[in-house]
Protein backbone atom coordinates (compact mmCIF):
# COMPACT_ATOMS: atom_id res chain seq x y z
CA UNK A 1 0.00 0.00 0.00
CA UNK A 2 1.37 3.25 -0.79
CA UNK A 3 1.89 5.76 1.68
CA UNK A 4 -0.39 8.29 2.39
CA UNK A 5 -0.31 12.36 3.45
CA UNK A 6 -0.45 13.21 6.97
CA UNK A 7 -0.58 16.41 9.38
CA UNK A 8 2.40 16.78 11.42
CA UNK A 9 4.02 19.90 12.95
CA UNK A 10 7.62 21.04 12.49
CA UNK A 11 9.78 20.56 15.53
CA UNK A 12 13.05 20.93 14.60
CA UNK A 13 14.60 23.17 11.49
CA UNK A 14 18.31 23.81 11.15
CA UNK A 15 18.28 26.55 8.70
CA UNK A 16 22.42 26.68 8.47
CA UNK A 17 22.36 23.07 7.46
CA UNK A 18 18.92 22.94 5.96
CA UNK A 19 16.91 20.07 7.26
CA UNK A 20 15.08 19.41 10.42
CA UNK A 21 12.64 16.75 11.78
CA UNK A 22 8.78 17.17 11.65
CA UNK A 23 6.19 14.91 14.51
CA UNK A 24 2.67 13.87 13.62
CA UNK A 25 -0.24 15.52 15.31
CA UNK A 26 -1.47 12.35 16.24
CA UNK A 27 1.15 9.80 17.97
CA UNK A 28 -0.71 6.23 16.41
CA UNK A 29 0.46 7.70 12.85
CA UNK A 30 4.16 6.78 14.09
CA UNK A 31 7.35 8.60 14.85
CA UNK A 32 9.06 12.02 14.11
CA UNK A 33 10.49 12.01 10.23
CA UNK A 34 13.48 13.95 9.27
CA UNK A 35 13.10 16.24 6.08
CA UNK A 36 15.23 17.97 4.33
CA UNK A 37 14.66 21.62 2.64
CA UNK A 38 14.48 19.54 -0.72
CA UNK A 39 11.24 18.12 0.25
CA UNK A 40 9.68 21.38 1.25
CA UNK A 41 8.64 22.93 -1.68
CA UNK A 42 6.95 26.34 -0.85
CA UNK A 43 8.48 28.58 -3.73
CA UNK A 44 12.13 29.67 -2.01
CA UNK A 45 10.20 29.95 1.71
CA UNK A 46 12.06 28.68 4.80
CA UNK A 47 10.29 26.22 7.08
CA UNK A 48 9.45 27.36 10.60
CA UNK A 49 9.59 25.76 13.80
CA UNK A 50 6.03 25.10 14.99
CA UNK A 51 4.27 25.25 11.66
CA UNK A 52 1.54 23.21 10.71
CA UNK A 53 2.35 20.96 7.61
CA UNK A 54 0.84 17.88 5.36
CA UNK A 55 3.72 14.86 4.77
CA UNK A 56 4.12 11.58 3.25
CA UNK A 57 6.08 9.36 5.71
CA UNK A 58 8.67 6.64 4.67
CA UNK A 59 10.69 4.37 5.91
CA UNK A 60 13.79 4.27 4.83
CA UNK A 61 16.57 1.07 4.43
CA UNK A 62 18.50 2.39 7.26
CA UNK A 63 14.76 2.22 8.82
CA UNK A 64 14.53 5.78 9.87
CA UNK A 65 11.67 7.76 8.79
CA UNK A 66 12.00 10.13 5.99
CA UNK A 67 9.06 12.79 5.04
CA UNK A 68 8.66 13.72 1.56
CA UNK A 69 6.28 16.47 -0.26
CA UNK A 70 5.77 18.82 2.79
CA UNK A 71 3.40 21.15 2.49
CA UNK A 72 2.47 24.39 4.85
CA UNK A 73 -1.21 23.71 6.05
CA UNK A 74 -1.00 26.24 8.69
CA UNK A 75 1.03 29.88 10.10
CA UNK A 76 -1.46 31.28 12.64
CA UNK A 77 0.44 30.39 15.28
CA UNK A 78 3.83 31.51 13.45
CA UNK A 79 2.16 35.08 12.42
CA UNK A 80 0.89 35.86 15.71
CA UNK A 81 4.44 34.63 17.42
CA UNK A 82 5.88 37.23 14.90
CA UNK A 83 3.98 39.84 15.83
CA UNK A 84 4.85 39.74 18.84
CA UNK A 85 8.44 39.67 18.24
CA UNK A 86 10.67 42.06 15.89
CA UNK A 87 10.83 41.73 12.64
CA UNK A 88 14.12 38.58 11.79
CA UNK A 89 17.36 39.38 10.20
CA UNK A 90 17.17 38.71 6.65
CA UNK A 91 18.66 35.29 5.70
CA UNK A 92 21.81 34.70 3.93
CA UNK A 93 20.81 33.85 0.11
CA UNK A 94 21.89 30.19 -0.24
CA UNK A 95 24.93 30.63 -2.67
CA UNK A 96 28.58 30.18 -2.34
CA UNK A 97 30.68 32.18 0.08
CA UNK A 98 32.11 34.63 -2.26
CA UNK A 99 31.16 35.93 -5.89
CA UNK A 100 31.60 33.09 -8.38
CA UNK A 101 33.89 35.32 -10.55
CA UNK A 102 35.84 36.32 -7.51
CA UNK A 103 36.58 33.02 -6.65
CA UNK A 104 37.40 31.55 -10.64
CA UNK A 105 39.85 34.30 -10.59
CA UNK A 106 41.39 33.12 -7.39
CA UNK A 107 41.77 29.70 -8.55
CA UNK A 108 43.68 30.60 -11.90
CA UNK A 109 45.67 33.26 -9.92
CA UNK A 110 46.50 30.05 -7.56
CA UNK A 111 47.18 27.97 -10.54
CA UNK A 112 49.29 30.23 -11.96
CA UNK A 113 51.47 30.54 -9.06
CA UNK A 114 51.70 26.79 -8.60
CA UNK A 115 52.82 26.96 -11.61
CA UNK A 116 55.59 29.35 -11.35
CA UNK A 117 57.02 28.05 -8.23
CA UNK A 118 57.15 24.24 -10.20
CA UNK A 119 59.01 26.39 -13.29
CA UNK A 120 61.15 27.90 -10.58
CA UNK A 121 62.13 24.62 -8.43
CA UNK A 122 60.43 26.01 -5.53
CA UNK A 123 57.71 23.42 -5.37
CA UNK A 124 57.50 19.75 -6.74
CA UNK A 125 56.57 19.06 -9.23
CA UNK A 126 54.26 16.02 -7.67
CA UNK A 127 52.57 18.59 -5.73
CA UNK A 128 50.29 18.62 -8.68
CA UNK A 129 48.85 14.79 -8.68
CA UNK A 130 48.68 15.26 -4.52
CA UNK A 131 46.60 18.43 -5.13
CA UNK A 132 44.62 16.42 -7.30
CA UNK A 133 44.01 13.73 -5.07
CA UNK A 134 43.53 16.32 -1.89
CA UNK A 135 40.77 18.29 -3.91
CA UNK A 136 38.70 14.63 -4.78
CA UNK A 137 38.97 13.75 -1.02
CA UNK A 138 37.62 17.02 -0.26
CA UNK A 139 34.73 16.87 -2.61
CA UNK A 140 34.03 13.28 -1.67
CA UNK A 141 34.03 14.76 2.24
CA UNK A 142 31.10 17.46 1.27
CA UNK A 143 29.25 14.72 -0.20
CA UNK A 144 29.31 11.97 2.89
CA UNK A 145 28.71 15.00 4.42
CA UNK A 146 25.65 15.74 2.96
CA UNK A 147 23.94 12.27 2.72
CA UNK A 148 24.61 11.65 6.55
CA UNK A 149 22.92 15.32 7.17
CA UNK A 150 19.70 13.79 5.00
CA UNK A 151 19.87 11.24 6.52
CA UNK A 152 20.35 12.16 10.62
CA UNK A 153 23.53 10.18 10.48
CA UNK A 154 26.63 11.29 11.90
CA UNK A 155 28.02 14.13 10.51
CA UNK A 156 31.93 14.62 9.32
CA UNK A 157 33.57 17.43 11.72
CA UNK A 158 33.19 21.13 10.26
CA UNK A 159 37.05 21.12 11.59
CA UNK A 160 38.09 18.56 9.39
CA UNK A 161 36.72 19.72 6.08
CA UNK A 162 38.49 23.12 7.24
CA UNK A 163 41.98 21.59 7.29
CA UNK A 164 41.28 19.68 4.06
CA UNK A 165 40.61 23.34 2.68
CA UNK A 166 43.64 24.46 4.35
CA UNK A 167 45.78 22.02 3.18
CA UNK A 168 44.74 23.30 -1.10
CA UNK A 169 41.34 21.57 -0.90
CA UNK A 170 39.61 24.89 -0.93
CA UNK A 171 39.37 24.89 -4.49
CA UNK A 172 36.43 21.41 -5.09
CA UNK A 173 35.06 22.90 -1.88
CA UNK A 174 34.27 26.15 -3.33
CA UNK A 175 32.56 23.57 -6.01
CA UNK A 176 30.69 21.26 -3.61
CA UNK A 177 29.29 24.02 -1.83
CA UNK A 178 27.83 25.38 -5.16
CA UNK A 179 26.87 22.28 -6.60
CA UNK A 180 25.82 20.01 -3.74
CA UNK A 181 24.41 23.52 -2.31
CA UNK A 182 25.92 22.08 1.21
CA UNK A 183 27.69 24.66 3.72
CA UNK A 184 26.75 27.29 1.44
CA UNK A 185 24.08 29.48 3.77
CA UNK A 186 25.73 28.75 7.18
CA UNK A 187 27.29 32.66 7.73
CA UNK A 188 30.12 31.04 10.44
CA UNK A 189 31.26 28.42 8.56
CA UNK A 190 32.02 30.69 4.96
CA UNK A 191 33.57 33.22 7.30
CA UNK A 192 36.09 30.43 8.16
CA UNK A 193 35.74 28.74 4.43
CA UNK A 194 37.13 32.34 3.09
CA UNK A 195 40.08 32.42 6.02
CA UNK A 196 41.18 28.57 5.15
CA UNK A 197 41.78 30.38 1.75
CA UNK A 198 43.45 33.65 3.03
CA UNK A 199 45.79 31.07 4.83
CA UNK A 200 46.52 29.13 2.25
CA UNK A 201 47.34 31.76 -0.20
CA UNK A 202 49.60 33.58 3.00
CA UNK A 203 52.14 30.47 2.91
CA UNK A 204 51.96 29.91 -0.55
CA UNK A 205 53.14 33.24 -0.68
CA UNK A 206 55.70 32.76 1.92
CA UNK A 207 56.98 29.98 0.37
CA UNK A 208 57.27 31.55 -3.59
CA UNK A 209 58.70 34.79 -1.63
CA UNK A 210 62.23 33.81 -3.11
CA UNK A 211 61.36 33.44 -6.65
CA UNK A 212 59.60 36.59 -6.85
């Protein structure tokens, strides 16, 4: 039997990392079901905490529940809670953490330095294939990362994908973030995204400073 629409309320929204859990009204239709922003469709609006919705509850392999096709049945309750409060912050458009042409240019001008400093014997020239390598890893990361977010798993430490951007990673991060749209809205984590890269580029620097 297929499964069927249900009302449920949202209890839980992470808006950085863009899913959040919702709870039928009535306890016999079964347990809380994560959803992600994906599966509300409501034409670029953010889901609430404590609004009223319509889901279609599954259970997954991994036999957590997963709701699909949310739909807003109901804002009193989040109108008159804003009314009462002053009016939000606007929230961060969901795109990457810097201008797209800002950050292509970056990337040749980084290429083109690694480049030099190879020409000039100041780096390897194997750092090349191990950049390679680093910058798959990295995208690879942003992906597990953003399956186990979908899916309430464990998630990989924001600390680690920040060293793996550190290290010259920063580069198919910029790129999962865009096309994976993961870590893209969360304002504290670009912040730190764009200083991985201001590090980065500060040693490269440091270490070219000879051939210059």
């Amino acid at each position: 039997m297929p499964p069927t629409s249900q009302p449920g309320k949202i209890t839980s929204w992470d808006d950085g990392r863009g899913y959040g859990f919702v709870e039928p009204l009535d306890p016999a239709d079964g347990p809380r079901a994560f959803f992600h922003i994906r599966d509300y469709d409501q034409g670029g609006r953010r889901p609430e905490i404590g609004e009223i919705v319509r889901y279609t509850p599954e259970r997954q392999a991994d036999g957590r529940w997963r709701a699909h096709r949310v739909v807003r049945v109901s804002l009193a309750a989040t109108r008159e809670r804003r009314l009462r409060q002053a009016p939000p912050a606007p929230r961060p458009r969901a795109r990457g953490p810097v201008g797209a042409l800002a950050m292509l240019l970056t990337i040749a001008l980084w290429a083109a330095a690694l480049a030099w400093g190879i020409d000039t014997g100041r780096l390897p020239a194997m750092l090349v294939p191990g950049l390679a390598v680093l910058n798959l890893v990295t995208f690879g990361m942003y992906a597990v990362d953003k399956r186990a977010a979908q899916a309430g798993r464990r998630r990989t430490p924001e600390a680690q994908l920040h060293l793996f951007e550190l290290l010259g990673g920063w580069p198919a991060a910029w790129l999962a973030q865009r096309l994976l749209r993961h870590k893209s809205v969360k304002r504290a984590y670009r912040h730190v995204f764009v200083a991985m890269i201001a590090l980065h580029a500060i040693a490269l620097a440091l270490v070219l400073r000879p051939a210059l």
